[in-house]
Every structure is written in structure tokens, then in C-alpha cells.
Protein backbone atom coordinates (compact mmCIF):
# COMPACT_ATOMS: atom_id res chain seq x y z
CA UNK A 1 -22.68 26.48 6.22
CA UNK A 2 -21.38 29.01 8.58
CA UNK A 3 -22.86 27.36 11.45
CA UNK A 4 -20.79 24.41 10.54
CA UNK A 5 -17.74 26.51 10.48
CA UNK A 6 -19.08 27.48 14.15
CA UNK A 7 -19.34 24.15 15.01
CA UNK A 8 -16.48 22.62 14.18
CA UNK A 9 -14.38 25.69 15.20
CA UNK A 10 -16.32 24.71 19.03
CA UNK A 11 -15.23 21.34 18.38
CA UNK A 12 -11.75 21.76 17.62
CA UNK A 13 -11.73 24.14 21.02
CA UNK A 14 -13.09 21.43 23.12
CA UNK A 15 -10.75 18.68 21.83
CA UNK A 16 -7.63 20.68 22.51
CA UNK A 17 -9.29 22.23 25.88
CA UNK A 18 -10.06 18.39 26.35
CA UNK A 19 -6.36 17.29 25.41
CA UNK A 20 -4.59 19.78 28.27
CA UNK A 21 -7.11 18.90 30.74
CA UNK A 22 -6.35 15.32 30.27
CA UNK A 23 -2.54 15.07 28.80
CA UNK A 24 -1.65 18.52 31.03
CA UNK A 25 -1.75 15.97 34.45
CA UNK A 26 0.27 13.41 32.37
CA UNK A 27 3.05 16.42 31.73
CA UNK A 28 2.60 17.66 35.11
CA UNK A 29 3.55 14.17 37.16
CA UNK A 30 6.31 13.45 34.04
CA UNK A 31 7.98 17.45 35.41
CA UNK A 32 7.44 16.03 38.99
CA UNK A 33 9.57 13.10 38.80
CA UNK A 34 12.65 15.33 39.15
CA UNK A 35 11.30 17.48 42.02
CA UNK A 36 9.37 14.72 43.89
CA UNK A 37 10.92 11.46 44.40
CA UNK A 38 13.25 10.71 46.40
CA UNK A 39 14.82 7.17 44.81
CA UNK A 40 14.32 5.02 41.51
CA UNK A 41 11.20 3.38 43.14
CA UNK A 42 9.22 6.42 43.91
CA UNK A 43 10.00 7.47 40.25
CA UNK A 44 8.29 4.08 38.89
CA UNK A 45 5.59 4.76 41.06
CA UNK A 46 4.86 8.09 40.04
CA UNK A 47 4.97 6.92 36.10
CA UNK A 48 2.58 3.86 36.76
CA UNK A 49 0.02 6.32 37.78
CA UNK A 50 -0.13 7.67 34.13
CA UNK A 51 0.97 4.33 32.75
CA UNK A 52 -2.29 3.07 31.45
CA UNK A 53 -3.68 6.52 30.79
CA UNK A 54 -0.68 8.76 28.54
CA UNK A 55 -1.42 7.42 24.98
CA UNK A 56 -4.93 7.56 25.41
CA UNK A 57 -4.72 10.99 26.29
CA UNK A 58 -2.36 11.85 23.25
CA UNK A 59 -5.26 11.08 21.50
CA UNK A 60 -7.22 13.90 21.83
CA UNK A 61 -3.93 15.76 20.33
CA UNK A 62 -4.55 13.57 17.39
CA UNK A 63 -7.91 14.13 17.23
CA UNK A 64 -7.86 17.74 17.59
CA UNK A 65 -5.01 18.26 14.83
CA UNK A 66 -6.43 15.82 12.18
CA UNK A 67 -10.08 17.76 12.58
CA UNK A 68 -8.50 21.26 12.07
CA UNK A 69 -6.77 19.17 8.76
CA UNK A 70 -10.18 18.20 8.03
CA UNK A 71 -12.56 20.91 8.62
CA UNK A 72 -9.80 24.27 8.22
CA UNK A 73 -7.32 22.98 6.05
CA UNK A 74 -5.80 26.73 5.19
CA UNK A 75 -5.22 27.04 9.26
CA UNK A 76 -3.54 23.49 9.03
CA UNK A 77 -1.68 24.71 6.51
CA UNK A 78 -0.72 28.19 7.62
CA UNK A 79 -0.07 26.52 11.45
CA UNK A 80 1.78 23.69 10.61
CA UNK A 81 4.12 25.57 7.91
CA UNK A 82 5.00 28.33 9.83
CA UNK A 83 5.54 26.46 13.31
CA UNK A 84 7.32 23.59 11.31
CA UNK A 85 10.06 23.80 13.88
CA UNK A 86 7.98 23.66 17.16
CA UNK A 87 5.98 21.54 16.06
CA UNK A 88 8.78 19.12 15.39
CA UNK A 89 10.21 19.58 18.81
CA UNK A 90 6.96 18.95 20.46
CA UNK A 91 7.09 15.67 18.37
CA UNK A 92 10.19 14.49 19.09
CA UNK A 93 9.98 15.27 22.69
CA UNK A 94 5.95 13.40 22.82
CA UNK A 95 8.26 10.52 21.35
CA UNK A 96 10.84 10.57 23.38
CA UNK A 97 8.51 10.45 26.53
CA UNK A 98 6.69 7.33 25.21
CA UNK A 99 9.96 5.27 24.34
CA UNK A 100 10.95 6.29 28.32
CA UNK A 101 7.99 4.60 29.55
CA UNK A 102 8.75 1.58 27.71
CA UNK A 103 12.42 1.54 27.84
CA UNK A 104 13.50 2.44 31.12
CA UNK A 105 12.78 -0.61 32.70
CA UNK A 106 13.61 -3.03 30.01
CA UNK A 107 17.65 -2.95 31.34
CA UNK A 108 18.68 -3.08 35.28
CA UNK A 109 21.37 -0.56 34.70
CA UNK A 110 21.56 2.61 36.61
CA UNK A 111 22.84 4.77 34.30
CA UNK A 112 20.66 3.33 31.33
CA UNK A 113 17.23 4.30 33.78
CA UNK A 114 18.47 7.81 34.69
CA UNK A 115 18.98 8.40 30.90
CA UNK A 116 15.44 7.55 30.34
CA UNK A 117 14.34 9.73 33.54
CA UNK A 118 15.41 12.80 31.78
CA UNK A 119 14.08 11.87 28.74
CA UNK A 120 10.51 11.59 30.53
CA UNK A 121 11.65 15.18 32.07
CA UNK A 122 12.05 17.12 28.73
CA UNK A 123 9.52 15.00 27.09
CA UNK A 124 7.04 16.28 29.87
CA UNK A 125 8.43 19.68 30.41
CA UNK A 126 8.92 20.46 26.60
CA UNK A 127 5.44 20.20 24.81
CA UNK A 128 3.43 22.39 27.60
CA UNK A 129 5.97 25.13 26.99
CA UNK A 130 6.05 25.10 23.43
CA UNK A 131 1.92 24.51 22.86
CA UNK A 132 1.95 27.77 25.15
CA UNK A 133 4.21 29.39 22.82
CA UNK A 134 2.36 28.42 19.97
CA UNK A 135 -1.47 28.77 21.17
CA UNK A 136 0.11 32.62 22.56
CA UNK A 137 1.75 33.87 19.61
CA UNK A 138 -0.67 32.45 17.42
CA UNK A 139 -3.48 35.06 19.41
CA UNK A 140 -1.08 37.75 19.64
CA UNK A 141 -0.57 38.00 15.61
CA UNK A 142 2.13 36.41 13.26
CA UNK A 143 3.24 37.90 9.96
CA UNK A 144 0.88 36.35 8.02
CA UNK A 145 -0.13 37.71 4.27
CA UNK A 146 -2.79 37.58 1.85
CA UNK A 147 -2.37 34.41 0.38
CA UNK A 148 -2.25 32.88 3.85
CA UNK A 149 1.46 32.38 4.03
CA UNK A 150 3.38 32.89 7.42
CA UNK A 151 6.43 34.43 7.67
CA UNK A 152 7.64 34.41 11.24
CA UNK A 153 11.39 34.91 12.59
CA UNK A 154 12.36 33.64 15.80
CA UNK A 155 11.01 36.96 17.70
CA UNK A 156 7.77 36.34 16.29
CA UNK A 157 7.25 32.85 17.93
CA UNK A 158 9.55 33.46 21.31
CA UNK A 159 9.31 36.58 22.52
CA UNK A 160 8.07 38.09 26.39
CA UNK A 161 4.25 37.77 26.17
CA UNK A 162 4.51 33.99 24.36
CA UNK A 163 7.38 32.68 27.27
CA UNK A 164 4.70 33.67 29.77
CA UNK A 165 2.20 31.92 28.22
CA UNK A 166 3.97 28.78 28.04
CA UNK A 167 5.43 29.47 31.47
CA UNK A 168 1.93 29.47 32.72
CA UNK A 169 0.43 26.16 30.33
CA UNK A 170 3.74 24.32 31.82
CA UNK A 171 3.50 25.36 35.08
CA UNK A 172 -0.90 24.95 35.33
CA UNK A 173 0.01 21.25 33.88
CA UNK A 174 2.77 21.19 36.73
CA UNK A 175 0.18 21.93 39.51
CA UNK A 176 -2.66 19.44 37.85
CA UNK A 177 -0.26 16.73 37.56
CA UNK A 178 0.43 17.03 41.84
CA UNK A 179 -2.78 16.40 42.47
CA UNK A 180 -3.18 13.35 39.95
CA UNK A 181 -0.33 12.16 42.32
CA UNK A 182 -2.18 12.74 45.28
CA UNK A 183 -5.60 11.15 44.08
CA UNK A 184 -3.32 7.42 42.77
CA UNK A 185 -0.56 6.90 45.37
CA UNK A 186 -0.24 6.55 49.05
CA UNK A 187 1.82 7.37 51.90
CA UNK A 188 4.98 9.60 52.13
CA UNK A 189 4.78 10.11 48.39
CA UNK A 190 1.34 11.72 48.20
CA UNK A 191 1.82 13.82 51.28
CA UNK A 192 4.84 15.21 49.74
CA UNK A 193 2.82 16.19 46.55
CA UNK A 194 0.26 17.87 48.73
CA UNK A 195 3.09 19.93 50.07
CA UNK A 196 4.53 21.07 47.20
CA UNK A 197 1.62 21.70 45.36
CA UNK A 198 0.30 24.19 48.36
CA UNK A 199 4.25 25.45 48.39
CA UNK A 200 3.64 26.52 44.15
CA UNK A 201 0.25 27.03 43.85
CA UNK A 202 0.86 30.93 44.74
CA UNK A 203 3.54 31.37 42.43
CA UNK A 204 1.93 29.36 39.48
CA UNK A 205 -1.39 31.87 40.21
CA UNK A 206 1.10 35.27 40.24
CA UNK A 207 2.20 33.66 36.35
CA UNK A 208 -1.33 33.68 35.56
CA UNK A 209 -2.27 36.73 36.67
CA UNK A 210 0.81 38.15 34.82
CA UNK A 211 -0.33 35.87 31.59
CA UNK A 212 -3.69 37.77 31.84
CA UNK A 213 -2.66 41.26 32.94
CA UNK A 214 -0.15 41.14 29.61
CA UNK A 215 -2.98 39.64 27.11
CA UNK A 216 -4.68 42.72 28.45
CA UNK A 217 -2.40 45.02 27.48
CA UNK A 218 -1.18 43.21 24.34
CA UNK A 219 -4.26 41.91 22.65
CA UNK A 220 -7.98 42.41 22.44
CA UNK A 221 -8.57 39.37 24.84
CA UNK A 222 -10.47 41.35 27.27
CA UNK A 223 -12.20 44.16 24.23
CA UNK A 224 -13.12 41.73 21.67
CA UNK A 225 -15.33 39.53 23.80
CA UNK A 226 -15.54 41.07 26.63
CA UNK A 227 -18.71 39.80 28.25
CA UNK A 228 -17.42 36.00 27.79
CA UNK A 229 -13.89 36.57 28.75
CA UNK A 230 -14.30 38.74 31.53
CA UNK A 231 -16.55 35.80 33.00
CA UNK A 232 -14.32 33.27 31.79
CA UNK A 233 -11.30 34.83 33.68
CA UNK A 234 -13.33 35.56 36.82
CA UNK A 235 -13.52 31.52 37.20
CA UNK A 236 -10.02 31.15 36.58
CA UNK A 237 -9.36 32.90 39.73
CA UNK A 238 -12.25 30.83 41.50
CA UNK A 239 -10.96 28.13 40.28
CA UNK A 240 -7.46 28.87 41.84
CA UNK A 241 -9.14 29.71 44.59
CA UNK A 242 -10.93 26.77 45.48
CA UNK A 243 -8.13 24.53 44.90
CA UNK A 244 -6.37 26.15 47.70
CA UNK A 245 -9.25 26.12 49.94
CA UNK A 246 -9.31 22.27 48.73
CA UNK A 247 -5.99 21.68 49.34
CA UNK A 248 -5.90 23.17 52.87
CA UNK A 249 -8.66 19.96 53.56
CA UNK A 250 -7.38 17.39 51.82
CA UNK A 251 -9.77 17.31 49.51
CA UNK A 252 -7.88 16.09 46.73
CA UNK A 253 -10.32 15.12 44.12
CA UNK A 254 -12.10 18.68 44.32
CA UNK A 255 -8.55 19.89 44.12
CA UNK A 256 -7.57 17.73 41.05
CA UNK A 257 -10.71 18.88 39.20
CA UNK A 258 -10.01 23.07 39.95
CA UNK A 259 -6.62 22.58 39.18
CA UNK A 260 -7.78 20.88 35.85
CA UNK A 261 -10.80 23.40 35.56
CA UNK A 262 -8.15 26.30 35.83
CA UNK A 263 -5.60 25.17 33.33
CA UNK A 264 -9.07 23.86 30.36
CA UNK A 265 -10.60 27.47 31.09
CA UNK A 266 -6.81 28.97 30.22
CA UNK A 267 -6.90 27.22 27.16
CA UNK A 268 -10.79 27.96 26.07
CA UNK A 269 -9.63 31.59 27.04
CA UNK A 270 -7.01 31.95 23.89
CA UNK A 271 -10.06 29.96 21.58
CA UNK A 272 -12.45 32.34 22.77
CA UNK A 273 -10.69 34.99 22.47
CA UNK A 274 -9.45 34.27 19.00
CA UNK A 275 -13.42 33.42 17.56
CA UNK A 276 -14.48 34.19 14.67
CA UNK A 277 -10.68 33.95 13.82
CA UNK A 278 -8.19 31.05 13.62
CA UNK A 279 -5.18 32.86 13.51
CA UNK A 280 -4.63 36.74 13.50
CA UNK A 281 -2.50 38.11 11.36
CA UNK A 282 -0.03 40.71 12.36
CA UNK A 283 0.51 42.83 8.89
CA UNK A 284 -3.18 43.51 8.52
CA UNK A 285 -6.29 42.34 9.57
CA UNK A 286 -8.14 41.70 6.52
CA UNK A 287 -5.23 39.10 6.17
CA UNK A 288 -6.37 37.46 9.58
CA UNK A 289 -7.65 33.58 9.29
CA UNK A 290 -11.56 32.72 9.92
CA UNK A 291 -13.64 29.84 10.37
CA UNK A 292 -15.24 31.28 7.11
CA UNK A 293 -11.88 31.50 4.38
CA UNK A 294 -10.47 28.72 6.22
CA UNK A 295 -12.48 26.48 6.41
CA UNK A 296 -13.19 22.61 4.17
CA UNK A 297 -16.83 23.06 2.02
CA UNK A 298 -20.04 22.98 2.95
CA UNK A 299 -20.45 18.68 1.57
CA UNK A 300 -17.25 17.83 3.98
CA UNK A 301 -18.23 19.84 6.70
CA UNK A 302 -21.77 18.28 7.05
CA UNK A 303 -20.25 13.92 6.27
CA UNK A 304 -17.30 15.22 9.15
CA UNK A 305 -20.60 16.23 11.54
CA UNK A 306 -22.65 13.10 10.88
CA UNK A 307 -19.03 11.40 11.74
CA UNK A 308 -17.85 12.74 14.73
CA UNK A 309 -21.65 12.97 16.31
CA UNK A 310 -21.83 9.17 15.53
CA UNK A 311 -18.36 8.19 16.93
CA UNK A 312 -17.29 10.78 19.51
CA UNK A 313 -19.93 8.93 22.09
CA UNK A 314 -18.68 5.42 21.78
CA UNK A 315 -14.87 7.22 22.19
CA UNK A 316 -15.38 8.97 25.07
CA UNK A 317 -17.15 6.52 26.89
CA UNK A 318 -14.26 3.80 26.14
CA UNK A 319 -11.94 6.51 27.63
CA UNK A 320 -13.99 6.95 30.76
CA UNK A 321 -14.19 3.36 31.08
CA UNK A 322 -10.39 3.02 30.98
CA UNK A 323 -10.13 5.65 34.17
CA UNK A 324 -12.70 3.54 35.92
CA UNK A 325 -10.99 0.49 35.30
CA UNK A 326 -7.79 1.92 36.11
CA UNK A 327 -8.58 3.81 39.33
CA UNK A 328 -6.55 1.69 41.71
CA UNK A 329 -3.70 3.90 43.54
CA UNK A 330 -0.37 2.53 43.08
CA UNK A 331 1.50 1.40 45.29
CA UNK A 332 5.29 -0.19 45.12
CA UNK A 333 4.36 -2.64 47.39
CA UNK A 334 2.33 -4.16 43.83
CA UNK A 335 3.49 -4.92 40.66
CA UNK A 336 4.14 -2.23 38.18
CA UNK A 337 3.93 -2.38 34.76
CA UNK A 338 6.49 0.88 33.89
């Protein structure tokens, strides 16, 4: 049984890993739409790109929640009670987002589409932050006792080393979601996002490396698991790297995928990091949350496995599908859908 606790514990990692990767670009071009565009137009353009991607990619969020429910429901119970009110605000700003998309088109009224443009703002700018304040806080340690019960104040969830987390998670989704512009539009609009992203990409790497330095200094990120994390860390930087050596040739598509591959490894860091646990506990670490006391039994564990082997295939394929389908740039000169 433990190695099903392993296994799903890997799973769970890759779906959320999976989920930034894919939803991070979707935040990152929903942020850019107040720095980029010039007019209404370019805005339309710039949500099209994402338009037939966004709930697709939300589902890996699903996915990823409703197998932690299923395979660890005393961390989905823990988690989900004691970030009630992030959690809540990550929902209502995912919500908000997706009624923008539909919405701000459906009435040709100035006032009634700028509404809806901040909406898609704060619904893109919000849930990076506060998933980095969670996923942070969460590795740091919250006051959590022996029967599993979490009793955080508002310090506990927002406090220096969490803010820099989420800093980084919005700010890594920022710099993905440039280059998704760059790779699906044309012109003015995608030379401008190759500008800015060059103009941020040093100051979204000095967050990082201040992300890091402080996990260093405030957790066992770099002790615990030393000879995965150091690795791990050592191709963030590449990763950063190459997406400036990318960038400085236009190759976009090589940049898109370090970007990505810089903001997933950020992610797998915290899971890493956190394995064999699921949450650390603050008071005392015998009180800490494992794959092993957390965890569904051994019968549900093994029908989940036989599950998810069986569909996962036929779901990612329809997904990669979708992108192929899909991979058009837009242009305003065509008709949009958003």
C-alpha cells in the first residue's frame, strides 16, 4: 500500500505541476491585457488566444483537487478547512474570469467591456498569487494539531516568505503567458510581448532567486532532499537562462517551453520538497501530514489506479488534440469568438 500512497502523492504533483504549466500562460496573457494592449481590439485579440484553451486547462485544477479528495482525504480536509477563505477567493476570482470571457462582448458598450477587462485582470492576477500563498505556507508549516485540525491566523497564511512565493508563481505565470502571446498573434502585438518579456525577465529571475535564497533559510527545502532539489533548482536557473538566450533569437517556442519549464519545476520544487509529507505542521512534527496517515485505504487506492491509468491517456490526448486543432495565430483581421 505505501507505494500507492507514493504514487498517487506523484500523481497529484504532476497534475498540479501540469495545471500551472498549462493554466499559468492562461493567467499570464489575462495580467497582460492591462500592460500590453494598446486599444479594445488588441485586448480581444490577446483573449482569443486562450479562448479555446482556459477551461480545458482549469481542468487539471479539478482533477488535481478531486484526486487529493480521493486518495488523501485528511489533507483535503485539513487544506480545504483551514484555507476556506483563499480558497474561496481563488474561486470567485476563476469565476469571475470565465463570465469575462463570455460576457464582455455580449453588449457594445464601452463602459460595460472595460468592467469585464478588469474582471479578466483580477481573475488572472488573483489565483497565481494566492495558490503561491497557499502551496508556500503550506511547506513552510501551519498550526496544525494532532487530530489534524488547522488553526491558522492571518500571519500564518500571509506573511514575508508566502508573498514572495506568490509574487514569484504570479509573476513566472506573467512571463509564460508573453510568450504564449508571441507564439499565437502577429505583428505589432507580438513584438511588443517580446519586448516586455526581455524588459521583466531579469526582475521576475531576482524574485526567484529571492523565493529560493528565503526557502533556504526558512525551511528544509535544500536539507531534506538535498540531492533532488539542489538539481532541481540548478535547472530552474538553466531554464531562465535559456529563455533569455531564446528570446535574444526569436526563438519563441523554445522560449515558451523554458519559461513554462521554469515556472512546472517551481512548483515540483515545493512537492518535492514537502515528500513524504502533505502538509507540515508548525506545533510539532509528529503532527505533520503524510502520504501514509493521510491517505484513502489500500481497496480505493488500487480501483482509483486502475481508473486514472485507464482514462488519463484518452484525456490527455483529447487535450493535445485541442492545441493542435487550435494552433492558428490570431489575428483581428479574422473573426473572433471572445
Amino acid at each position: 500500500m505505501g507505494s500507492l500512497h507514493d504514487l498517487w502523492f506523484i500523481l497529484v504533483s504532476v497534475l498540479f505541476v501540469g495545471f500551472f504549466f498549462l493554466e499559468g500562460f492562461d493567467f499570464g496573457v489575462g495580467i497582460s491585457t492591462r500592460f500590453l494592449c494598446h486599444n479594445e481590439l488588441e485586448r480581444r485579440v490577446l483573449i482569443n488566444t486562450i479562448g479555446p484553451f482556459w477551461d480545458a486547462n482549469e481542468v487539471w485544477l479539478l482533477t488535481g483537487t478531486g484526486a487529493i479528495f480521493a486518495a488523501f482525504p485528511n489533507w483535503y480536509a485539513t487544506m480545504l478547512s483551514g484555507y476556506y477563505i483563499p480558497f474561496i477567493i481563488i474561486l470567485l476570482a476563476l469565476m469571475g474570469r470565465g463570465v469575462a470571457f463570455e460576457f464582455r462582448g455580449k453588449v457594445n458598450n464601452l463602459k460595460w467591456v472595460k468592467t469585464w477587462d478588469w474582471v479578466v485582470f483580477f481573475g488572472s492576477l488573483i489565483p497565481p498569487f494566492v495558490f503561491g500563498l497557499i502551496f508556500t505556507s503550506m511547506f513552510r508549516g501551519m498550526p496544525i494539531d494532532g487530530h489534524m485540525n488547522m488553526h491558522a491566523g492571518f500571519s500564518d497564511i500571509v506573511n514575508v516568505y508566502s508573498v514572495l512565493g506568490g509574487a514569484a508563481v504570479t509573476l513566472l505565470s506573467f512571463l509564460h503567458g508573453l510568450m504564449f502571446v508571441t507564439l499565437r498573434t502577429i505583428g505589432d502585438l507580438q513584438e511588443r510581448a517580446r519586448k516586455m518579456a526581455k524588459r521583466v525577465i531579469g526582475v521576475i529571475f531576482l524574485v526567484v532567486l529571492a523565493f529560493f535564497a528565503m526557502s533556504a533559510y526558512d525551511t528544509d527545502m535544500f536539507t531534506r532532499r538535498a540531492n533532488i532539489t539542489i538539481p532541481v533548482f540548478v535547472l530552474i536557473v538553466i531554464c531562465n537562462l535559456l529563455a533569455v538566450l531564446f528570446m535574444s533569437k526569436k526563438k519563441d517556442g523554445w522560449a515558451f517551453g523554458m519559461t513554462g519549464a521554469g515556472l512546472a519545476l517551481t512548483v515540483a520544487m515545493i512537492f518535492i520538497s514537502l515528500f513524504p509529507r502533505v502538509m507540515v505542521s508548525s506545533l510539532k512534527s509528529a503532527y505533520d501530514l503524510t502520504v501514509a496517515n493521510a491517505s484513502s485505504g489500500d481497496y480505493s487506492l488500487k480501483v482509483m489506479t486502475i481508473a486514472a491509468l485507464t482514462l488519463l491517456p484518452f484525456v490527455i490526448g483529447s487535450q493535445i488534440w485541442s492545441y493542435y486543432v487550435f494552433r492558428k495565430r490570431v489575428s483581428h483581421k479574422e473573426p473572433m469568438t471572445y
